[in-house]
N, C-alpha and C. Protein backbone atom coordinates (compact mmCIF):
# COMPACT_ATOMS: atom_id res chain seq x y z
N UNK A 1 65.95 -18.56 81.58
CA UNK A 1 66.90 -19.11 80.65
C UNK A 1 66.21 -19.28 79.30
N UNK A 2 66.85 -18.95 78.21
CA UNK A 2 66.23 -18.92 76.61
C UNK A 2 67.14 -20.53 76.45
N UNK A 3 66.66 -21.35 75.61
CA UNK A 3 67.39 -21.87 74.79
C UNK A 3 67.37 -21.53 73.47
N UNK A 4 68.74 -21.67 72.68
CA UNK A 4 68.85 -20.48 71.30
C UNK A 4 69.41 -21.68 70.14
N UNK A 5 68.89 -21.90 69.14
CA UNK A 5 69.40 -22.79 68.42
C UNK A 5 69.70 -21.77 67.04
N UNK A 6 71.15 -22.26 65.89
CA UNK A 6 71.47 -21.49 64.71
C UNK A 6 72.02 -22.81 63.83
N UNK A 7 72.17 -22.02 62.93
CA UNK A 7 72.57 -23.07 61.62
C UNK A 7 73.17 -22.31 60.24
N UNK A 8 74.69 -22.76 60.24
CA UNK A 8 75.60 -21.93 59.32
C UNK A 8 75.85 -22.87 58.66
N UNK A 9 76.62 -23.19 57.45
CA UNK A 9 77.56 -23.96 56.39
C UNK A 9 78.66 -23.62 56.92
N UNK A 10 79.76 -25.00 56.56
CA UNK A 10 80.94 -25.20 56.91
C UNK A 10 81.48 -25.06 55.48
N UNK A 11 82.80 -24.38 54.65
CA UNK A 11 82.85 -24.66 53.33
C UNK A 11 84.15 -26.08 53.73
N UNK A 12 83.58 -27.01 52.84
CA UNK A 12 84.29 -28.62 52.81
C UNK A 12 86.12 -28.21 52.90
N UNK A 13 86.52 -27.48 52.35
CA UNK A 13 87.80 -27.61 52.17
C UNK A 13 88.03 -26.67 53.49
N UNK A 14 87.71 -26.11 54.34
CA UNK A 14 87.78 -25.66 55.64
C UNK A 14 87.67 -25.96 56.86
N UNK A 15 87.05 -27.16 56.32
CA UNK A 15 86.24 -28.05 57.82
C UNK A 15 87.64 -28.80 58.80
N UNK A 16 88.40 -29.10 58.53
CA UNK A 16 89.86 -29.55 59.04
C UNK A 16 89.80 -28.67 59.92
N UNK A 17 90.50 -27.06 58.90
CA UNK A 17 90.67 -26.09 60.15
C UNK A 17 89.42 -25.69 60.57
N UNK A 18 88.20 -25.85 60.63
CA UNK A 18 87.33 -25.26 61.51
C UNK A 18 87.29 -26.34 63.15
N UNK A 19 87.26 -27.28 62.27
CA UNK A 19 87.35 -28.90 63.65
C UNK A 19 89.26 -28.42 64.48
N UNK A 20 90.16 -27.93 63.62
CA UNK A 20 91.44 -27.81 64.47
C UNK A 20 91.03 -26.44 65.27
N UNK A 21 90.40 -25.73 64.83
CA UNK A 21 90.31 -23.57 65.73
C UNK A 21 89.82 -24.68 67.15
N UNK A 22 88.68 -25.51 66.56
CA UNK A 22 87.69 -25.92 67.85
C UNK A 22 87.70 -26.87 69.00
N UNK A 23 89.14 -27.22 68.57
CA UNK A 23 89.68 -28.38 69.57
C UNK A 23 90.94 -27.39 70.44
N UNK A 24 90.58 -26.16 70.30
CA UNK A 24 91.79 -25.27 71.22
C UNK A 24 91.26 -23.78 71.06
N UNK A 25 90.15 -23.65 72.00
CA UNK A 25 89.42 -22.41 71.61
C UNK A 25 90.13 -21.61 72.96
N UNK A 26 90.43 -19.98 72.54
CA UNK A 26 91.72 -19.66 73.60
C UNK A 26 90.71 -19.28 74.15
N UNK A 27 90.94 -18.94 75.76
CA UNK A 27 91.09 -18.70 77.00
C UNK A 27 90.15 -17.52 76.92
N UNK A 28 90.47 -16.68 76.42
CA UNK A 28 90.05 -15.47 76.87
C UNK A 28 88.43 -15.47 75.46
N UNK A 29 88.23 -16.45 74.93
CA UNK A 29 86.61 -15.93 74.16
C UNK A 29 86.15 -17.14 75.12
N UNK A 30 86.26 -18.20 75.51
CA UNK A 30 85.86 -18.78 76.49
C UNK A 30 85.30 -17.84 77.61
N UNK A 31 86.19 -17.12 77.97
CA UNK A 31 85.55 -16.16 79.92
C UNK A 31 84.72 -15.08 78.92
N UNK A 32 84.84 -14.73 78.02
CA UNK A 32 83.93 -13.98 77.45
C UNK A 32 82.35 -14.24 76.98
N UNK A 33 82.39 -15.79 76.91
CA UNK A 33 81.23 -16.02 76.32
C UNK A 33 80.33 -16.55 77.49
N UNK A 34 80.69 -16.64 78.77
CA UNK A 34 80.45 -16.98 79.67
C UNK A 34 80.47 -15.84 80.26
N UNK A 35 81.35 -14.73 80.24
CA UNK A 35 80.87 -13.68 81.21
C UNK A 35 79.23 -12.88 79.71
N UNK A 36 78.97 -13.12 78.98
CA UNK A 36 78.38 -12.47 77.89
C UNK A 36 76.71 -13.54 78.50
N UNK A 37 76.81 -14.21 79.49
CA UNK A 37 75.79 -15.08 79.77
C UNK A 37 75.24 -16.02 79.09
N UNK A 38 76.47 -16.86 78.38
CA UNK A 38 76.18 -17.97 77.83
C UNK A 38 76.21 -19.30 78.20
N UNK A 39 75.84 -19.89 78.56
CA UNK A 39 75.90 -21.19 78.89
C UNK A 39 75.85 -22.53 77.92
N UNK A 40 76.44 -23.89 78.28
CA UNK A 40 76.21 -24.69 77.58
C UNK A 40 76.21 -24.45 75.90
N UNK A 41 77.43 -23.96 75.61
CA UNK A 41 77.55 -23.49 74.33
C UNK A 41 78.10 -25.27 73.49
N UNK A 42 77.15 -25.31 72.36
CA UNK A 42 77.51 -26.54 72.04
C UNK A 42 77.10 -26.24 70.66
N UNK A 43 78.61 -26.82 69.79
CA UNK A 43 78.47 -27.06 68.08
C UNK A 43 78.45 -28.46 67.56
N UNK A 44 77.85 -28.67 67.08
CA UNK A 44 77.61 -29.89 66.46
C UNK A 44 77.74 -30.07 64.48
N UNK A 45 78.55 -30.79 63.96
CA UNK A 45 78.62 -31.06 62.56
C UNK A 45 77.81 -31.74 62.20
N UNK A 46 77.07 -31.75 61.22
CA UNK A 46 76.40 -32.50 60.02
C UNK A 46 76.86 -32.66 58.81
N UNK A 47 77.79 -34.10 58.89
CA UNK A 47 78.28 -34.21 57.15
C UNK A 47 77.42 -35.38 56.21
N UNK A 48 77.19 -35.70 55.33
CA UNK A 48 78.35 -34.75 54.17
C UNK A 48 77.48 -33.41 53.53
N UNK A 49 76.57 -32.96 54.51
CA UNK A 49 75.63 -31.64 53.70
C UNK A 49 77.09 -30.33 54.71
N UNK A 50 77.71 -30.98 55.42
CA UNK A 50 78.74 -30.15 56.13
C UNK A 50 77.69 -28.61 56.80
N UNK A 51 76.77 -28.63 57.52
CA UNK A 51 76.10 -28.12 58.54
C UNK A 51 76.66 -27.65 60.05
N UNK A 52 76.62 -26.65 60.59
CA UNK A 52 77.00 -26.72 61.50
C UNK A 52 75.88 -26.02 62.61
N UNK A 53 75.21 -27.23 63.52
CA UNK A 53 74.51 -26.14 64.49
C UNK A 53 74.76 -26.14 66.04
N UNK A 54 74.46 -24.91 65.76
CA UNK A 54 74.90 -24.17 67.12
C UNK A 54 74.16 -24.44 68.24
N UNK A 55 74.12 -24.42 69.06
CA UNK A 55 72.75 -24.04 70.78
C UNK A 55 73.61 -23.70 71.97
N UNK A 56 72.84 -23.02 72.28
CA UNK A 56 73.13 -22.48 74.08
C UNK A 56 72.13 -22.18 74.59
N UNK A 57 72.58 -21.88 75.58
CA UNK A 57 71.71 -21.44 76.93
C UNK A 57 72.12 -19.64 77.53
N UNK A 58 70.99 -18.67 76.71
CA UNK A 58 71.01 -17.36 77.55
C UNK A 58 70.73 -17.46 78.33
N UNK A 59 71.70 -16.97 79.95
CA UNK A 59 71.33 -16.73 81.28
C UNK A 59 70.67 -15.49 81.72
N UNK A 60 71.20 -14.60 80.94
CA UNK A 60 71.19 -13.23 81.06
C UNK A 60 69.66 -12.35 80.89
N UNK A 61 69.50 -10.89 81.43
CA UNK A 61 68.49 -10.28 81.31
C UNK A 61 68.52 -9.69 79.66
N UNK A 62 69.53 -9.20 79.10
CA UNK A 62 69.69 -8.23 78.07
C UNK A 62 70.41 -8.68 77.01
N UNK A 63 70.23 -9.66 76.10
CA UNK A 63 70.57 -10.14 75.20
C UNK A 63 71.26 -9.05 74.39
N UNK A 64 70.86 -8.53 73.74
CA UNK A 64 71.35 -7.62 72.83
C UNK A 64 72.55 -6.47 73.24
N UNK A 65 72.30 -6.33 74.59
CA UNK A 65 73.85 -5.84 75.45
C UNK A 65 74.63 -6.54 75.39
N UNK A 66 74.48 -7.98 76.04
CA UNK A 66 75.43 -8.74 75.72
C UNK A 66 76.34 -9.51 74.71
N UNK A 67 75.66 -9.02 73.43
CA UNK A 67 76.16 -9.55 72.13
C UNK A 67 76.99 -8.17 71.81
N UNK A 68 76.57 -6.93 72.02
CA UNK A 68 77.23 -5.81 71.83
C UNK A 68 78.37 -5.95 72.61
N UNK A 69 78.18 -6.22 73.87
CA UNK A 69 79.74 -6.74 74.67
C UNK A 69 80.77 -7.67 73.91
N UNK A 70 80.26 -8.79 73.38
CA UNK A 70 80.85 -9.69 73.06
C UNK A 70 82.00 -9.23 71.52
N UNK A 71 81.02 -8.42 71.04
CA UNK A 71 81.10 -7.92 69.85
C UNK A 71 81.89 -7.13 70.05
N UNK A 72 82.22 -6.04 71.23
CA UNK A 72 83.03 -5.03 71.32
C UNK A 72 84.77 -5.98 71.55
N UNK A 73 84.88 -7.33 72.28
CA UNK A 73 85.51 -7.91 72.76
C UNK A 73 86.82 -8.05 71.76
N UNK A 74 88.06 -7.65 71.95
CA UNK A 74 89.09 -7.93 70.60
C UNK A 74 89.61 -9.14 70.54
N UNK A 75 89.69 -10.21 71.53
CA UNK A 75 90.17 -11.27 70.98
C UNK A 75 89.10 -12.40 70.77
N UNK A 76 88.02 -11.82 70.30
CA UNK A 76 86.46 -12.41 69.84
C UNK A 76 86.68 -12.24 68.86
N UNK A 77 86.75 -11.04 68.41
CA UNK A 77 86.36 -10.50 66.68
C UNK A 77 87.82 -10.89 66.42
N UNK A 78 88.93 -10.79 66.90
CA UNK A 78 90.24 -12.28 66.38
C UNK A 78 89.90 -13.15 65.98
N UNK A 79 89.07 -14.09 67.14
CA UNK A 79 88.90 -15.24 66.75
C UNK A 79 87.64 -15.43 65.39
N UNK A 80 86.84 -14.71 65.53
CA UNK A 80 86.29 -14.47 64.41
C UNK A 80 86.73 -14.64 62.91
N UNK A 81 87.77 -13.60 63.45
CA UNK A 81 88.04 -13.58 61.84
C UNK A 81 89.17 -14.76 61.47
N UNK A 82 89.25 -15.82 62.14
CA UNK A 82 89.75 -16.91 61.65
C UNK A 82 88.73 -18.03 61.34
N UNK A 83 87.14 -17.73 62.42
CA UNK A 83 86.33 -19.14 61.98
C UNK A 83 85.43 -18.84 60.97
N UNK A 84 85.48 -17.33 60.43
CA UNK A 84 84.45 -16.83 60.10
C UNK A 84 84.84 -16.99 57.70
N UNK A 85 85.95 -17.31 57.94
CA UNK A 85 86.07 -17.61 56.43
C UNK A 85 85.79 -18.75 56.38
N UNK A 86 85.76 -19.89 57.29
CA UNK A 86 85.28 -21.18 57.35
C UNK A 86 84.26 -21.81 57.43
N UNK A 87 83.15 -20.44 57.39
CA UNK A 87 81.84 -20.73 57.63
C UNK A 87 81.10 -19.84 55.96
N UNK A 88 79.97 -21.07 55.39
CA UNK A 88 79.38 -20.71 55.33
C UNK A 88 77.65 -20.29 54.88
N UNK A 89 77.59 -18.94 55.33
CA UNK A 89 76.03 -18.73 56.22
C UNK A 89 75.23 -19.25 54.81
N UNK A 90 73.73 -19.39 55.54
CA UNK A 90 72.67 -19.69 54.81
C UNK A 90 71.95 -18.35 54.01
N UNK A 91 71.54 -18.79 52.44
CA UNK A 91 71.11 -17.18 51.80
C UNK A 91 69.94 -17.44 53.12
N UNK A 92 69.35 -18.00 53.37
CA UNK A 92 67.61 -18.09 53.77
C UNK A 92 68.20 -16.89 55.11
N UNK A 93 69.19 -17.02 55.43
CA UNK A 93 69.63 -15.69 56.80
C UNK A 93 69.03 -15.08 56.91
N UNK A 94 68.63 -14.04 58.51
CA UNK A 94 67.90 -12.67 58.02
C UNK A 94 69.17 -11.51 58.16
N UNK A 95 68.34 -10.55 57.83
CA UNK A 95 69.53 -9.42 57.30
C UNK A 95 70.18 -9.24 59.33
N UNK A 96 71.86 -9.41 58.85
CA UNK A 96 72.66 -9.04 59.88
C UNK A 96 73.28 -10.16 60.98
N UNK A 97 72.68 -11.67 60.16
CA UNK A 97 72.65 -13.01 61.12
C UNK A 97 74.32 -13.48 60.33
N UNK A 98 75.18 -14.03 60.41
CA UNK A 98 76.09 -14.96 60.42
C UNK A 98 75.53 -16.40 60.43
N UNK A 99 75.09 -16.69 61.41
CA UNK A 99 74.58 -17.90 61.52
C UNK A 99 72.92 -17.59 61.55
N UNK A 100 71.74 -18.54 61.24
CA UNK A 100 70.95 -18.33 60.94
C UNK A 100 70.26 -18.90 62.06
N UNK A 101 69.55 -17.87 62.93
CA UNK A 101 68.70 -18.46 63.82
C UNK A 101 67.57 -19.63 63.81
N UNK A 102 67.21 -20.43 64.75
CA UNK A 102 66.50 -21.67 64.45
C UNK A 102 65.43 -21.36 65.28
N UNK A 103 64.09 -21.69 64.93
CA UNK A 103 62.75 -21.51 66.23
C UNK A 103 63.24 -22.45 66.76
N UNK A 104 62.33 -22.77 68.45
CA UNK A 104 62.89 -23.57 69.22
C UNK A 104 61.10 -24.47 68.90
N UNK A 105 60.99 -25.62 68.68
CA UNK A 105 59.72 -25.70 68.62
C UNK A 105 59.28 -26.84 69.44
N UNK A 106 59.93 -27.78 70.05
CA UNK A 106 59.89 -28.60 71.07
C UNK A 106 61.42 -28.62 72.13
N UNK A 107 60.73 -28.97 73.03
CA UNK A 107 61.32 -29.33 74.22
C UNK A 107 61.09 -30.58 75.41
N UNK A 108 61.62 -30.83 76.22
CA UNK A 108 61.73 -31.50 77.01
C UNK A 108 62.55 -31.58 77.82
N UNK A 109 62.56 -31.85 79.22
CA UNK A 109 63.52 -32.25 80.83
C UNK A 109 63.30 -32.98 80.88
């Protein structure tokens, strides 16, 4: 199991509807992100810098298959393109990130 941490901007006048998409996330990117071997998918807000970070849990052998799956998925890249004007990314990004990956640098059980 990886744990995966990211970190995007929320733009302020969007954050309503980003908090309303996320209180009724449909059905079918749910079994997707879970059949895509995600686990424990959890967003968390930071206001008033309006932050949003991400973490989960990869189960899976092949990360990069499975984002290509996810990615191929049409009512993903739907839902996308409704949370995705509501977000937004960090310049510090690397080239091709949305959300900006985080090192993992401590832990604990």
């Amino acid at each position: 199991m990886e744990r995966m941490g990211m970190v995007i901007g929320v733009k302020p006048e969007k954050l309503a509807e980003y908090k309303r998409l996320h209180a009724a996330v449909w059905p079918e990117v749910l079994d997707m992100i879970r059949a895509c071997n995600i686990t424990n998918y959890t967003i968390f807000l930071r206001e008033p810098e309006n932050l949003l970070f991400g973490y989960w849990e990869y189960v899976g052998t092949d990360f990069e298959a499975d984002m290509a799956r996810m990615n191929e998925h049409e009512p993903t890249r739907r839902w996308w393109q409704l949370t995705d004007p509501c977000q937004e990314p960090l310049a510090s990004r690397a080239a091709g990130e949305q959300w900006a990956a985080m090192e993992n640098v401590f832990h604990t059980d």
